[in-house]
Protein backbone atom coordinates (compact mmCIF):
# COMPACT_ATOMS: atom_id res chain seq x y z
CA UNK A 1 6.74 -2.36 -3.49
CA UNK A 2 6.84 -2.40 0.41
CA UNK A 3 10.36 -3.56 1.71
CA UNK A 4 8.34 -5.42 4.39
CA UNK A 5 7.11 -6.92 1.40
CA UNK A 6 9.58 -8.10 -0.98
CA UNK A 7 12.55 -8.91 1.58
CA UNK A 8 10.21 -12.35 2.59
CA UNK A 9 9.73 -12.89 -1.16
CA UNK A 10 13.87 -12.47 -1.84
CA UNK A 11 13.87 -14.84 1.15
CA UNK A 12 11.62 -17.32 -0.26
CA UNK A 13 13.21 -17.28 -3.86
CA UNK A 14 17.03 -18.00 -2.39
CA UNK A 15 16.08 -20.71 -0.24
CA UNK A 16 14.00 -22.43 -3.09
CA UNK A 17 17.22 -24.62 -4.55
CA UNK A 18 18.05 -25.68 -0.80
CA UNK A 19 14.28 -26.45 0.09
CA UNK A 20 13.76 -28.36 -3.69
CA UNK A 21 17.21 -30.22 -2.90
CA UNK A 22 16.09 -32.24 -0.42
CA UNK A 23 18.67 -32.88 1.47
CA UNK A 24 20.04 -36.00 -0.22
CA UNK A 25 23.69 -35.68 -1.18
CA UNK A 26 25.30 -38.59 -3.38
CA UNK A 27 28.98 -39.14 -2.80
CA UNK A 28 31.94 -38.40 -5.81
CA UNK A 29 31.16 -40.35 -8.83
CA UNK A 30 26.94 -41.69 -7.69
CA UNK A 31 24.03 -39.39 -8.96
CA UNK A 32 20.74 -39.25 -7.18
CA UNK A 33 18.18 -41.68 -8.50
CA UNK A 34 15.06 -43.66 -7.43
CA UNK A 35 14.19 -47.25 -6.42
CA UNK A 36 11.35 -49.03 -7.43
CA UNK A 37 9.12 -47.75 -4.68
CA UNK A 38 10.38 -44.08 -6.19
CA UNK A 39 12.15 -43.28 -3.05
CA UNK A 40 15.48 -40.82 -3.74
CA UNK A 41 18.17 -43.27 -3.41
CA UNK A 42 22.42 -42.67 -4.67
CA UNK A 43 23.79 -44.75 -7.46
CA UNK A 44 27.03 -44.95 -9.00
CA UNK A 45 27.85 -43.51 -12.32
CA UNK A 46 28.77 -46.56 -14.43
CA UNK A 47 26.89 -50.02 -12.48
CA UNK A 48 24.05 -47.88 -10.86
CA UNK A 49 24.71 -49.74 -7.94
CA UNK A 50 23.17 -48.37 -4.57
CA UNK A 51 25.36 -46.47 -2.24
CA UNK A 52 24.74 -44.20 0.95
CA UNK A 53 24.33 -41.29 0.96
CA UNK A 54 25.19 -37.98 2.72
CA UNK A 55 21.86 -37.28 3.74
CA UNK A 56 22.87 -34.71 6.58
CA UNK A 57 25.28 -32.30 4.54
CA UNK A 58 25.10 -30.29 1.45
CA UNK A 59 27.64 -29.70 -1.39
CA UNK A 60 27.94 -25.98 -2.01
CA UNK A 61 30.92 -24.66 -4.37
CA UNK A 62 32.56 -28.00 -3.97
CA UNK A 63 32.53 -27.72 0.06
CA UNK A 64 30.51 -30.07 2.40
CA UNK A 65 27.95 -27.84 4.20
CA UNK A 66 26.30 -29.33 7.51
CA UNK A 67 22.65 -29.04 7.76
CA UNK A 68 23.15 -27.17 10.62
CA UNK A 69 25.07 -24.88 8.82
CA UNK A 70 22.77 -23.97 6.59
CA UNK A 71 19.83 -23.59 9.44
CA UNK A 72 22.52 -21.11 10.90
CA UNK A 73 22.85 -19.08 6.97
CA UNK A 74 19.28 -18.80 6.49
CA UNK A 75 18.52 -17.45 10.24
CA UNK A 76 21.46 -14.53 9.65
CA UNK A 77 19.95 -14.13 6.74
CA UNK A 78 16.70 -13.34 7.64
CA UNK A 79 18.54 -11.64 10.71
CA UNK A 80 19.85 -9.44 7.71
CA UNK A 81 16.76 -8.52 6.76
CA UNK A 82 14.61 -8.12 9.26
CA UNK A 83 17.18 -5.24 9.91
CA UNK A 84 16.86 -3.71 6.59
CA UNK A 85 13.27 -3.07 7.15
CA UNK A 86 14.18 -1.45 10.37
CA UNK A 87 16.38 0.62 8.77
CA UNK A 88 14.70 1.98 5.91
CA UNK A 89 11.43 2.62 7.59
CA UNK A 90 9.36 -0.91 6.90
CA UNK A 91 6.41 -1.41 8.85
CA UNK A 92 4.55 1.36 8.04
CA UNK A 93 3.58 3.32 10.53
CA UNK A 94 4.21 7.19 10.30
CA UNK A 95 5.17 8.90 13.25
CA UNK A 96 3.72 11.77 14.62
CA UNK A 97 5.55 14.84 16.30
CA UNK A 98 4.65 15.93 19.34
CA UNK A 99 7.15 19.02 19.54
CA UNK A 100 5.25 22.17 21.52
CA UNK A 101 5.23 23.79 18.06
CA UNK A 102 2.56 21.80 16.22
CA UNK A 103 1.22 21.21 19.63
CA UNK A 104 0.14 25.06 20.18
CA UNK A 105 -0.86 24.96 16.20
CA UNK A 106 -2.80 22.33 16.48
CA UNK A 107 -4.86 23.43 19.70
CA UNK A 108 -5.19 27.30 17.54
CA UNK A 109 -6.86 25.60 14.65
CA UNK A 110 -9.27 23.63 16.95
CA UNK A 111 -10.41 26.41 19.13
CA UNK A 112 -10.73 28.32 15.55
CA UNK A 113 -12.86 26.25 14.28
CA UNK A 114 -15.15 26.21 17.87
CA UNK A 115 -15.65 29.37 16.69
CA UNK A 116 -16.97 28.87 13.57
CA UNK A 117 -19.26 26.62 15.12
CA UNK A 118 -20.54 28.60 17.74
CA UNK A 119 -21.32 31.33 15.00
CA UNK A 120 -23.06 28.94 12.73
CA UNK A 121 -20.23 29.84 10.34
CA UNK A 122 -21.41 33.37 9.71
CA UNK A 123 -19.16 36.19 10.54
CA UNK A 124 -19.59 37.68 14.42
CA UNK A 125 -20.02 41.41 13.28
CA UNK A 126 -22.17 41.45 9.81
CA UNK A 127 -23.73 38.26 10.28
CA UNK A 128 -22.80 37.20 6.21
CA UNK A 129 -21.11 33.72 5.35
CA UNK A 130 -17.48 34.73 4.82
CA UNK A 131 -15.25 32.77 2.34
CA UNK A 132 -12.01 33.89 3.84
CA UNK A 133 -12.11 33.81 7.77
CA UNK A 134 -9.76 36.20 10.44
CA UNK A 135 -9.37 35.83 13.92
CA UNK A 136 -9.26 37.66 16.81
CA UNK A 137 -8.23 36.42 19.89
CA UNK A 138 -10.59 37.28 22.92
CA UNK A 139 -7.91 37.29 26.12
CA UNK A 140 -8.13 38.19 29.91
CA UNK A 141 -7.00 41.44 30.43
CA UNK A 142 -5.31 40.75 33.97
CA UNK A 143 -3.38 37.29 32.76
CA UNK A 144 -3.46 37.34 28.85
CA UNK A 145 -5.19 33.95 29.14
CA UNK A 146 -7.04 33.31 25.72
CA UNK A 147 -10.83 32.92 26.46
CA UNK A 148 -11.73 32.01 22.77
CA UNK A 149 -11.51 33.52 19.54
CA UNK A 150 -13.95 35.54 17.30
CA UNK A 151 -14.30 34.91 13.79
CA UNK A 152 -14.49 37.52 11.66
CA UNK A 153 -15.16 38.26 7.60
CA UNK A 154 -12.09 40.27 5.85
CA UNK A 155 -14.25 43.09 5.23
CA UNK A 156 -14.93 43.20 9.40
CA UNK A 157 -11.61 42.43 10.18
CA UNK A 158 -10.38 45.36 8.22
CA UNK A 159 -12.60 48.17 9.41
């Protein structure tokens, strides 16, 4: 699978506990419960008396977390990965090279096939479909500039 992909999924999965949480935090020794109109209310352990509650921090490995802490975890987080993808190629795109090599190769192969075209795919000499194709280059004589290219049948460009 795409890391584009599965790092939003990763994303989605660890945040899950802190987004089904809530964000309501019952003091040592209160559990959270519900009132009669079902809102999410802390109670102690042994009267179920209502307390307050902690509503803008979160308990993680025994340590009070600020909500703004958290906002601050998830962003490097996503920070994290959002460089991951960068790194390891996500978005997709290939890149194309544009060195002078496959440049010149490129241009060869189109002004190749011109000719083919031009002679309605039959060889320039004996006039018969050929199933392997040569080339010759037609060039100025005075500057060596190529003027186009003649395709030829391997029996033709033999002889």
């Amino acid at each position: 699978m795409n890391l584009a992909i599965t790092a939003p999924l990763i994303l989605i999965l660890l945040s899950t506990p802190l987004l089904a949480y809530g964000g309501l935090n019952c003091s040592e020794g209160a559990y959270v419960g519900r009132d009669n109109a079902g809102n999410k209310i802390c109670k102690t352990i042994g009267t179920g008396e209502i307390v307050d509650s902690n509503s803008d921090s979160f308990t993680i490995g025994g340590e009070e977390i600020g909500s703004g802490g958290i906002i601050f975890g998830i962003f490097i987080f996503i920070i994290i990965i959002v460089i991951m993808i960068k790194a390891f190629g996500g978005g997709g795109g290939k890149t194309e090279r544009n060195d002078q090599g496959n440049a010149s190769l490129n241009n060869e192969y189109q002004h190749q096939e011109a000719a083919k075209i031009r002679q309605l795919h039959l060889c320039d000499l004996c006039k018969k479909m050929p199933n392997n194709w040569r080339f010759r280059r037609i060039e100025e004589r005075e500057t060596g500039r190529l003027l186009a290219y003649q395709g030829l049948c391997l029996d033709c460009a033999n002889s």
